[in-house]
Protein backbone atom coordinates (compact mmCIF):
# COMPACT_ATOMS: atom_id res chain seq x y z
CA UNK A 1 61.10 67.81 77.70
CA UNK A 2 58.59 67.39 80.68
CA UNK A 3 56.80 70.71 81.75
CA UNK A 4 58.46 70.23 85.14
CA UNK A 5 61.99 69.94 83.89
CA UNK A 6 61.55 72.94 81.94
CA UNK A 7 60.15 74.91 84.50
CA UNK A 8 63.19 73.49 86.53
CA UNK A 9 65.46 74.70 84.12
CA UNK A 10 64.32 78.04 83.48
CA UNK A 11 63.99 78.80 87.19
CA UNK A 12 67.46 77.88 87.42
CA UNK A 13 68.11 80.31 84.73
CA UNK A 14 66.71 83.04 86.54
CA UNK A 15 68.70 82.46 89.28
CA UNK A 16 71.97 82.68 87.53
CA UNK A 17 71.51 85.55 85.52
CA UNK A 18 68.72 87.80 84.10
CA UNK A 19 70.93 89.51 81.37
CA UNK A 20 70.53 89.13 77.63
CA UNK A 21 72.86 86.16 75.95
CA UNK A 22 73.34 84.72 79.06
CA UNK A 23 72.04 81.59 81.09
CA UNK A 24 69.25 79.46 79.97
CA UNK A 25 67.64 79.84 76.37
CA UNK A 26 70.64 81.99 75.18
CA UNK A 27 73.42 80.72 72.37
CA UNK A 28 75.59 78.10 73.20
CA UNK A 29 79.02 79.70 74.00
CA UNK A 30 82.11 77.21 73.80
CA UNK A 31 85.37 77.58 76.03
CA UNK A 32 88.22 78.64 74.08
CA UNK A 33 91.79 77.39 74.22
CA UNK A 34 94.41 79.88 75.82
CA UNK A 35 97.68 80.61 74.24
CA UNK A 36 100.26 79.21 75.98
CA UNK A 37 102.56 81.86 76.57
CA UNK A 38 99.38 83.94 78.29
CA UNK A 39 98.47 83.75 81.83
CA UNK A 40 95.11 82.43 82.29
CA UNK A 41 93.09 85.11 83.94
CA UNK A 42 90.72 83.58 86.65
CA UNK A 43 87.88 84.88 88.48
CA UNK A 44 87.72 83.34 92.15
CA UNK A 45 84.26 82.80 93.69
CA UNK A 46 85.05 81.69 97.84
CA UNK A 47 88.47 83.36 98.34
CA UNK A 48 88.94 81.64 101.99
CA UNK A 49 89.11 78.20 102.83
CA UNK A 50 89.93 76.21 100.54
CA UNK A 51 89.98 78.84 98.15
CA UNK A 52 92.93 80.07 99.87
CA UNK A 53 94.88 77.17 99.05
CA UNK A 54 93.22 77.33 95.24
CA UNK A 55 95.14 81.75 95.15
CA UNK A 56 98.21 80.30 96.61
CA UNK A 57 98.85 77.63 93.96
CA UNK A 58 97.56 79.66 90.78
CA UNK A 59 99.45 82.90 92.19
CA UNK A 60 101.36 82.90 88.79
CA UNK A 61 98.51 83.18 86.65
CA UNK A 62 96.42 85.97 86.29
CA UNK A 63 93.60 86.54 89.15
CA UNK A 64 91.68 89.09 88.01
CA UNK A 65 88.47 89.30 90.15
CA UNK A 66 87.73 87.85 93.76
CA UNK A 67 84.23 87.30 94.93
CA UNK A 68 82.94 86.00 98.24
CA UNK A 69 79.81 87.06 100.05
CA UNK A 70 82.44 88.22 103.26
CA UNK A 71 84.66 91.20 103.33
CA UNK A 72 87.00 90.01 105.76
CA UNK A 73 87.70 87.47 103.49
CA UNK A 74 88.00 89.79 100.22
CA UNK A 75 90.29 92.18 102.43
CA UNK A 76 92.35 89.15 102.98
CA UNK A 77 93.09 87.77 99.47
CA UNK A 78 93.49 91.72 98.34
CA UNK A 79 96.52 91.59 100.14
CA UNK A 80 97.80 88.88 97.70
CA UNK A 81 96.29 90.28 94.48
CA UNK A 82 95.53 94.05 95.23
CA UNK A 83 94.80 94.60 91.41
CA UNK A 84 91.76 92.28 91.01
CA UNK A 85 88.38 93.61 90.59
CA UNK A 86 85.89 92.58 93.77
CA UNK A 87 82.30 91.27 94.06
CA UNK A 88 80.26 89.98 96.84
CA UNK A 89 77.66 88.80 94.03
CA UNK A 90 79.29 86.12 91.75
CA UNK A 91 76.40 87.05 89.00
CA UNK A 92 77.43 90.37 88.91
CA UNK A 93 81.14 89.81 88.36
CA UNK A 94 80.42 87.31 85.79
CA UNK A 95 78.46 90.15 83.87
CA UNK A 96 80.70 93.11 84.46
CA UNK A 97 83.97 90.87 83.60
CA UNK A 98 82.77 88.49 80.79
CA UNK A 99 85.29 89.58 78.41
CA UNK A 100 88.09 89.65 80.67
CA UNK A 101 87.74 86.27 83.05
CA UNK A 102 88.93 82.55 80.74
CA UNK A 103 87.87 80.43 84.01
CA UNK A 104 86.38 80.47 87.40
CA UNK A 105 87.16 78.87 90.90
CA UNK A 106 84.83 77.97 92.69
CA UNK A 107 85.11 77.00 96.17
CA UNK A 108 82.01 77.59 98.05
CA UNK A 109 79.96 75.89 100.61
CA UNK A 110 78.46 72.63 98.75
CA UNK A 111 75.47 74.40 97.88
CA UNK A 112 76.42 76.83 95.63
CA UNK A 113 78.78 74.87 93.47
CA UNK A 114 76.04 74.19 90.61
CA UNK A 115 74.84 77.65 90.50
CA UNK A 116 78.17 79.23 90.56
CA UNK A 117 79.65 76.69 88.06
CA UNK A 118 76.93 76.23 85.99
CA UNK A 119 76.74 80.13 84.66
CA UNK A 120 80.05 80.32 83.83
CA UNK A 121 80.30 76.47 82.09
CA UNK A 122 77.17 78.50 80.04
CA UNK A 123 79.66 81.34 79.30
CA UNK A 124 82.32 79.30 77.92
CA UNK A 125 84.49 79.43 81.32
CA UNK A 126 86.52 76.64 82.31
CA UNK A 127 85.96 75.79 85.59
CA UNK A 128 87.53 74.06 88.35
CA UNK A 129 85.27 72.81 91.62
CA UNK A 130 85.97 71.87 95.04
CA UNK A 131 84.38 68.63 96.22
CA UNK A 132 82.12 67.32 96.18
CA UNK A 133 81.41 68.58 92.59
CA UNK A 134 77.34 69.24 93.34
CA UNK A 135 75.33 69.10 96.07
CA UNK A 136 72.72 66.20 94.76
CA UNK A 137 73.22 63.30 92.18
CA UNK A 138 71.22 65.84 89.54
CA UNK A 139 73.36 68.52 90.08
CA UNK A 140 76.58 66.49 89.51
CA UNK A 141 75.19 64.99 86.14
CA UNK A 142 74.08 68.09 85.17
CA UNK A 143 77.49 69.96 85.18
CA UNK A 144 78.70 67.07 83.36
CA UNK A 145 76.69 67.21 80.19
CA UNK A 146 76.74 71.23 80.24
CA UNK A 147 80.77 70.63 80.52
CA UNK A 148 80.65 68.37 77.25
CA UNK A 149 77.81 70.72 75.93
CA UNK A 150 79.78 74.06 76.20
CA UNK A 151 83.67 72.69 75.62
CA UNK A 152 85.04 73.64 78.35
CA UNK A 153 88.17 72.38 80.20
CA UNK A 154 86.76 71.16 83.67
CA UNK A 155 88.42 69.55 86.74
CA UNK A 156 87.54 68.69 90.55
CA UNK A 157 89.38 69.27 93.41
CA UNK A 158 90.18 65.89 94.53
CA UNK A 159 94.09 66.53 94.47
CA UNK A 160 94.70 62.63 94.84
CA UNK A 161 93.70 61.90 91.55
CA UNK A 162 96.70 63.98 90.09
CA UNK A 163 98.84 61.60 92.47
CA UNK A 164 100.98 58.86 91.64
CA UNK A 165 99.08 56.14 93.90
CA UNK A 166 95.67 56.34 92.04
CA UNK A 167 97.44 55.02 89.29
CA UNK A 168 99.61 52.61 90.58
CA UNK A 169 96.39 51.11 92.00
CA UNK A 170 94.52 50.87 88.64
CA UNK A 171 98.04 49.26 86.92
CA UNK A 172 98.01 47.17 89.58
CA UNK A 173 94.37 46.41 89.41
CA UNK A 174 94.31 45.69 85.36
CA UNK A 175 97.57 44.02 85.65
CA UNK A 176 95.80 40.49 87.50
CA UNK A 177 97.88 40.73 90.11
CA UNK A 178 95.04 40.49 93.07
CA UNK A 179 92.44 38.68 90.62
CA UNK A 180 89.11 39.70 90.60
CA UNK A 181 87.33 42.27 93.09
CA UNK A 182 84.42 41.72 94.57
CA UNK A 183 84.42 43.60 97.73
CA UNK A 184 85.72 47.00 98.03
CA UNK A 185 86.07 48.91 101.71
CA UNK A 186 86.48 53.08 101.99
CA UNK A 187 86.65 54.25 105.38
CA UNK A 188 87.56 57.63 107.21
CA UNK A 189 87.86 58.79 110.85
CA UNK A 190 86.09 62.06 109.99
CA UNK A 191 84.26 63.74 111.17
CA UNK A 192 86.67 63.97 114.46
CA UNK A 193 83.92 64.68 116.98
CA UNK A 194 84.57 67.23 119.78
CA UNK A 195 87.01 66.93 122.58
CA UNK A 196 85.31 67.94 125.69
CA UNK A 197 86.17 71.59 126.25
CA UNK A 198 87.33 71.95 123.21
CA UNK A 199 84.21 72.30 120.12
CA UNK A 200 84.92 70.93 116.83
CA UNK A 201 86.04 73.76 114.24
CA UNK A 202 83.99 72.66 111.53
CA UNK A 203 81.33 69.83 112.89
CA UNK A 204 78.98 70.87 115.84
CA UNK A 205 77.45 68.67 117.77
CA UNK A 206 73.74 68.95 117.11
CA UNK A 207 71.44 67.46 115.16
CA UNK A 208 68.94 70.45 115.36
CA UNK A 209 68.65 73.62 113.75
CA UNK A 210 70.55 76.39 116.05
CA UNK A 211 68.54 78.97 117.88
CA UNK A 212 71.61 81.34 119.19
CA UNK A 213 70.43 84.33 117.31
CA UNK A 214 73.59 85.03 116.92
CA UNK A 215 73.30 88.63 114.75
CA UNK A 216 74.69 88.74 111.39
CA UNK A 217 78.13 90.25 111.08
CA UNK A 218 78.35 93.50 109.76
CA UNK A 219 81.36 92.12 107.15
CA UNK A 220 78.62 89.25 105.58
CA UNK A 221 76.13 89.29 103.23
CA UNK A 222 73.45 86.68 104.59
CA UNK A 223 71.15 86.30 101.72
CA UNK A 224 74.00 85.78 99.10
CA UNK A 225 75.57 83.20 101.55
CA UNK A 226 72.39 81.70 101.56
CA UNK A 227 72.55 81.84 97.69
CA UNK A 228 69.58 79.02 96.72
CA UNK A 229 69.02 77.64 99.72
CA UNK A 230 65.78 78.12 101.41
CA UNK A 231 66.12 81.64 103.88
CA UNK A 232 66.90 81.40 107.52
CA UNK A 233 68.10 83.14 110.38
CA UNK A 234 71.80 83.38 110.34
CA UNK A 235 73.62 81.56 112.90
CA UNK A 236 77.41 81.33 113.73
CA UNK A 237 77.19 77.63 113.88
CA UNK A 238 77.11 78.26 109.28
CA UNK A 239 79.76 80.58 108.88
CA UNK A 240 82.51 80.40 108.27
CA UNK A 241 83.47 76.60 108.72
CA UNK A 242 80.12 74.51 110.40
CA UNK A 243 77.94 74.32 107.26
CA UNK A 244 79.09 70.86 106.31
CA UNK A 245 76.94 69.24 108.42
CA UNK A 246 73.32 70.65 107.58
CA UNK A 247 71.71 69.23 104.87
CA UNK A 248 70.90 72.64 103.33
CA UNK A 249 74.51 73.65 102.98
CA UNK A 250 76.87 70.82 103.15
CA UNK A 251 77.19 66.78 102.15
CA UNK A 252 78.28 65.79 105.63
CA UNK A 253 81.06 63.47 106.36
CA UNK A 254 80.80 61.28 103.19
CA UNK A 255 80.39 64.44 101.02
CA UNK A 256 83.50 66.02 102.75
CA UNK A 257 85.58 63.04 101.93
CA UNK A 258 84.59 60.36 99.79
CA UNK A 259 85.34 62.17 96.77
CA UNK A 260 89.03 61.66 97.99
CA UNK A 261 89.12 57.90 99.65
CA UNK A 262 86.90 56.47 97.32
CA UNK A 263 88.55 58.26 94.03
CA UNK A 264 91.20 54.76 93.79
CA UNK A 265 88.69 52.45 94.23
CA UNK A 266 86.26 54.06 91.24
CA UNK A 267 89.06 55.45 88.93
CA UNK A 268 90.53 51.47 89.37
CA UNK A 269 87.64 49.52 88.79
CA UNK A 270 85.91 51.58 86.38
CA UNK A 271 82.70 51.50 88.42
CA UNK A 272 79.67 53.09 86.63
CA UNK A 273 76.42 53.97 88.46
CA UNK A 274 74.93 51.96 91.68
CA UNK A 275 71.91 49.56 91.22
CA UNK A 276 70.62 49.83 94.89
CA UNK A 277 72.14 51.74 98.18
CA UNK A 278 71.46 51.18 102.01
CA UNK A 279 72.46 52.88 104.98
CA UNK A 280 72.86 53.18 108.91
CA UNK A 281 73.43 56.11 110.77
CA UNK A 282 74.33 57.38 114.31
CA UNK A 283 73.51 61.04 115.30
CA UNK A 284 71.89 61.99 112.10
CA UNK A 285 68.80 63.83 111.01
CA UNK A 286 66.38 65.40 108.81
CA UNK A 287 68.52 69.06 109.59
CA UNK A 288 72.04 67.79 110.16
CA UNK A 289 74.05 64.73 108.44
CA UNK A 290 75.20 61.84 111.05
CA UNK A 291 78.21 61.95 112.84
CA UNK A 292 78.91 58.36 111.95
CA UNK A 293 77.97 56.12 108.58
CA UNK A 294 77.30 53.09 106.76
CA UNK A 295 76.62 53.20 103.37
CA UNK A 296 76.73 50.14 100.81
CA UNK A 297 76.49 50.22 97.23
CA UNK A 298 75.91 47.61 94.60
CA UNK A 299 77.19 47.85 91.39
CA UNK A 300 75.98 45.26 88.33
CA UNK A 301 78.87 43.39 86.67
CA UNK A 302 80.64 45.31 84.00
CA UNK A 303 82.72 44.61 80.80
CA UNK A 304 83.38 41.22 82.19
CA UNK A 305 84.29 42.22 85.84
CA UNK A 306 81.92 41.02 88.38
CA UNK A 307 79.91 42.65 90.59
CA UNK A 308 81.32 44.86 93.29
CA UNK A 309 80.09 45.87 96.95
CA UNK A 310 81.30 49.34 97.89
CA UNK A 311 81.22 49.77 101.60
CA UNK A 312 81.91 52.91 102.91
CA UNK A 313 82.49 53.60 106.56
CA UNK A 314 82.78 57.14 108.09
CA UNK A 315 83.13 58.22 111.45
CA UNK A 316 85.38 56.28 112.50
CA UNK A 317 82.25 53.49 112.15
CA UNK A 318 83.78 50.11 112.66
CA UNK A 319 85.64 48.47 109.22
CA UNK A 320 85.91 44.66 109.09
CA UNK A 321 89.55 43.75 108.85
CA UNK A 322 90.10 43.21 105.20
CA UNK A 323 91.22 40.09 103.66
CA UNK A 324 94.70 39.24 103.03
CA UNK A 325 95.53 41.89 105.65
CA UNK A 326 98.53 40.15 108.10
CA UNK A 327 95.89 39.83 111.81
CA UNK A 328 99.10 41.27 113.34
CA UNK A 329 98.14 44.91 111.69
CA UNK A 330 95.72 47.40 112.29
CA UNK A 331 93.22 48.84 109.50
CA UNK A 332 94.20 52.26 110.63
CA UNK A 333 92.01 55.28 110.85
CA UNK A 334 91.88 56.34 106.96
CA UNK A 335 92.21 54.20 103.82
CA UNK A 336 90.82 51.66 101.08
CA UNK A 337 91.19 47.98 100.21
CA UNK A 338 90.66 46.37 97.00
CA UNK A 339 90.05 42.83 98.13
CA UNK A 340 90.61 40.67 95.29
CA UNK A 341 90.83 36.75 95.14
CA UNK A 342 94.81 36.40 95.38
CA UNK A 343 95.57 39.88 97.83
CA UNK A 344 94.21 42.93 98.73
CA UNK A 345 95.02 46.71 97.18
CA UNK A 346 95.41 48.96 100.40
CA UNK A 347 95.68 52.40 101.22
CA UNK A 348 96.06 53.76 104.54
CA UNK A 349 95.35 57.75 104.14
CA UNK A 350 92.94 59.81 102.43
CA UNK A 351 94.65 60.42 99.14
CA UNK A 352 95.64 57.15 98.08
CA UNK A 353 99.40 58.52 98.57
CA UNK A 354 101.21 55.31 99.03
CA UNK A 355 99.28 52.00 98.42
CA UNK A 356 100.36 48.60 98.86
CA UNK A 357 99.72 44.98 98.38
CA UNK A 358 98.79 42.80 100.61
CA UNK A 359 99.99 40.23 102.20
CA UNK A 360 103.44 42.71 102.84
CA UNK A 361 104.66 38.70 101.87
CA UNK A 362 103.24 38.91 97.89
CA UNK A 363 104.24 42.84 97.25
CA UNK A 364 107.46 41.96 98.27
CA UNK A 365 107.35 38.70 96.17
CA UNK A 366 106.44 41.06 93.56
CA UNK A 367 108.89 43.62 93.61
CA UNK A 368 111.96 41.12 93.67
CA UNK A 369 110.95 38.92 90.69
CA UNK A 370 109.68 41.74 88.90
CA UNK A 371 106.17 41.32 88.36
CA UNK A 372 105.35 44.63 89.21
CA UNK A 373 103.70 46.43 85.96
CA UNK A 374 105.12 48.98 83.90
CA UNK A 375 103.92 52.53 84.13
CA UNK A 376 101.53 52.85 81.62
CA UNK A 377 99.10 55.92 82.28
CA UNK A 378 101.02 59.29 82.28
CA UNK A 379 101.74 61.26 85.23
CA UNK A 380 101.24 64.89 86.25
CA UNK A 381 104.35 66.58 87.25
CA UNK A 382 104.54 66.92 91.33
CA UNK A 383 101.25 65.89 91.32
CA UNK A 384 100.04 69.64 90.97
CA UNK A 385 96.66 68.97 90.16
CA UNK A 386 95.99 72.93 89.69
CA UNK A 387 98.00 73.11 87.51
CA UNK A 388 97.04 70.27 85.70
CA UNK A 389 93.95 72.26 85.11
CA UNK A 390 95.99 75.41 83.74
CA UNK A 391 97.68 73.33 81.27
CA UNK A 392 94.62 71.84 79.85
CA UNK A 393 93.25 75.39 79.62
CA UNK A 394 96.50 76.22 77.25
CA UNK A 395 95.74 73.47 74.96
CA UNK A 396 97.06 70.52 77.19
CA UNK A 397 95.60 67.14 78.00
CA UNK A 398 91.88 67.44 79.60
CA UNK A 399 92.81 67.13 83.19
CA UNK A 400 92.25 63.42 84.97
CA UNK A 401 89.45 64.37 87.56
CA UNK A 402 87.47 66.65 84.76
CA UNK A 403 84.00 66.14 85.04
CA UNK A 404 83.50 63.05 83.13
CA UNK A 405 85.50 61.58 85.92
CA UNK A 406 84.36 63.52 89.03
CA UNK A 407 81.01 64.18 87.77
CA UNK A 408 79.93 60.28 88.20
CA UNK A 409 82.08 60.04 91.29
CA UNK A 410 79.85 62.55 92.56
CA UNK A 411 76.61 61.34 92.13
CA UNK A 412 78.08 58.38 94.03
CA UNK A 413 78.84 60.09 96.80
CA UNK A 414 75.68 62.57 96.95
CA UNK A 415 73.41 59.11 96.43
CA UNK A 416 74.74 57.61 99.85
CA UNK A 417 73.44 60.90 101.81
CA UNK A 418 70.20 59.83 99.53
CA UNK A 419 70.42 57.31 101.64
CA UNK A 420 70.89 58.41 104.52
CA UNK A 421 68.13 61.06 104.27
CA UNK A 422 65.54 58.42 103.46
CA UNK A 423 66.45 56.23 105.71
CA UNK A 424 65.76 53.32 103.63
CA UNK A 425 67.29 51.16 101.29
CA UNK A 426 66.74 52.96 97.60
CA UNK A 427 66.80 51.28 93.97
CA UNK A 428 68.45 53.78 91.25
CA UNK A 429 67.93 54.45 88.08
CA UNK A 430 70.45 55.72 86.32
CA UNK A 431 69.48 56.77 82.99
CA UNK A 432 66.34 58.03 84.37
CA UNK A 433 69.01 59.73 87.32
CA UNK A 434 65.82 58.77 89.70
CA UNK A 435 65.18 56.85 93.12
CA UNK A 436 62.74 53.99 91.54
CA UNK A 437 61.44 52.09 94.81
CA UNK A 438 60.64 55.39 96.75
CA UNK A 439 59.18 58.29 94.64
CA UNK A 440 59.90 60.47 97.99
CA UNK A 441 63.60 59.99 97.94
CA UNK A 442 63.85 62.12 94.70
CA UNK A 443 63.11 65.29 96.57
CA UNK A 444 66.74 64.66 97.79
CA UNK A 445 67.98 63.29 94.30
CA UNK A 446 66.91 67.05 92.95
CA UNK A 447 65.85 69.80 94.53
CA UNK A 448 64.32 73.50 94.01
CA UNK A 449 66.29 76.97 93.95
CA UNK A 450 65.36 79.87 96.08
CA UNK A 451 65.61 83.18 93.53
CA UNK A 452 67.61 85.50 95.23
């Protein structure tokens, strides 16, 4: 190991935990299976938000601790689960509960899902993640080997994947019926700017860092919200819902919702890592993410597949109408196509809910003589993908988006705001999990940890 990495590491150490057996340097500790007829007793970390919807649909498990750096939001979820133990500092709960949490939520701003998730992966926690899994490409592969490493059951929150559309798409896909892919198209009208009048809840329109000097609200604790990330004054343009767009905090549009579009389109065609990705932008910076994207990725041929062009389009940036598509019908403000050389794979939402095949003329062709394949990969029951993730804690299959999956869908996503923040077109190397053209662009690839 390279002096730098292990500095890297230990400093990362340091910042999840300082106590004896724990973090970096102490004995591996695996995750352990939970009897089935036992609750699994979770520790939430972000208890608003999307950890709101994470309390409601594990309500009849066990939560037995609730951390988030806010009070208001801790009074909040008490009212649900007025037993659990609270924390504002997820180090400390992690310490004072060990013996008494199986698995953590995590549900965060971007920036603090590696810290968060990687001390209790290192405890032998399983863990579920909201999207995007990390906040850089190293991050993401990094919770990915210590996942493998420590045995734990692991799974993103990109609820599609649990769906019944992802699927049909790869059958589809594997079955020959569109013939080979070469071109691929992920798109997304977010983020929905402002109306006039009326600001956008969770994207402001800057591309500056804010000035209000707003004071810090007597419910918050600034410098844990801050967590790793360099200090700065607080500003209500952060909390609760208007991080996502600084670089510091948040992955921007693509971050926000690639991890869903794109999930069909990489689950499908098995992609692997980019060999090169290039960018345009409108209303972006070094402080803030744009407000509209470009972002193209090349991927080498694979297992006999050709190579594939990933385009993805956000903010409502103009998509080229897909081949195959009838001229009479609109791409629609959401979706994915799979343009093969016989029709095209679409979806027309976020989640890859209901795909079809197009021309409307072959899927119908399809259906009637039959052609259609069978259903080959299992499915999860309603599409719960929570509690996918429960059952794979009791002994169940490892849950679809577990970090194998979602942990190289990630670093997908995170390299196009690479990207974007270099502003140039970078060559990556993915063994070496390194920007190769432009030794600059790594600072964005991996970055350093405030100790707080």
């Amino acid at each position: 190991m390279h002096r730098r990495d292990f500095t890297t590491l230990m400093s990362i150490g340091a910042v999840f935990t300082t106590a004896k057996g724990h973090g970096m340097g102490s004995p591996k500790r695996l995750g352990q299976p939970i009897p089935k007829d036992r609750k699994l007793r979770i520790a939430m970390v972000g208890v608003e938000g999307r950890g709101k919807n994470s309390r409601m649909a594990l309500q009849n498990e066990e939560i037995v601790a609730l951390c988030d750096v806010d009070s208001t939001a801790i009074a909040h979820a008490l009212q649900q689960f007025p037993k659990a133990r609270q924390f504002k500092d997820f180090r400390k709960m992690l310490r004072a509960m060990d013996a008494q949490i199986d698995a953590v939520v995590v549900s965060t701003p971007d920036h603090m899902h590696f810290p968060v998730a990687m001390m209790a992966i290192q405890m032998g926690k399983h863990v579920f993640v909201e999207k995007p899994l990390a906040h850089d490409p190293w991050e993401a592969r990094q919770l990915r080997l210590a996942a493998k490493k420590h045995n734990v059951i692991s799974q993103m929150g990109n609820q599609g994947h649990a769906g019944e559309g992802g699927r049909l798409v790869k059958e589809w896909y594997e079955a020959g019926l569109i013939g080979e892919v070469k071109d691929a198209y992920i798109w997304t009208n977010k983020p929905v700017p402002s109306i006039p009048g009326k600001p956008s809840p969770w994207w402001p329109e800057m591309t500056t860092r804010p000035t209000d000097n707003t004071p810090v609200p007597e419910t918050l604790d600034w410098n844990l919200w801050l967590g790793v990330a360099p200090t700065r004054p607080y500003s209500m343009y952060y909390h609760a819902k208007r991080w996502r767009r600084f670089w510091e905090f948040g992955t921007g549009g693509l971050g926000d919702m690639a991890c869903h579009v794109m999930d069909a389109a990489f689950y499908s065609l098995g992609l692997g890592s980019p060999t090169t990705i290039e960018s345009e932008q409108i209303d972006g910076s070094a402080e803030c993410a744009p407000a509209k994207e470009k972002v193209v990725f090349e991927f080498e041929a694979k297992d006999g597949k050709p190579p594939v062009t990933l385009s993805w389009f956000g903010g409502a940036w103009e998509v080229p109408h897909a081949r195959h598509l009838e001229s009479t019908r609109q791409m629609g403000p959401k979706g994915g196509a799979l343009i093969g050389e016989k029709g095209t794979i679409m979806w027309f939402d976020d989640y890859c809910a209901s795909p079809r095949i197009v021309p409307e003329s072959l899927m119908q062709d399809l259906a009637r003589n039959k052609k259609l394949p069978e259903k080959t990969i299992p499915r999860i029951p309603k599409g719960d993908h929570w509690q996918e993730w429960v059952d794979g804690c009791k002994g169940g299959a490892m849950p679809g988006s577990n970090f194998d999956h979602s942990g190289p869908l990630s670093e997908i996503v995170t390299l196009g705001n690479v990207a974007l923040r270099t502003g140039q077109k970078i060559e990556w190397d993915a063994k070496k999990c390194k920007v190769s053209n432009i030794p600059e662009a790594n600072k964005f690839v991996r970055k350093p940890y405030r100790i707080f």
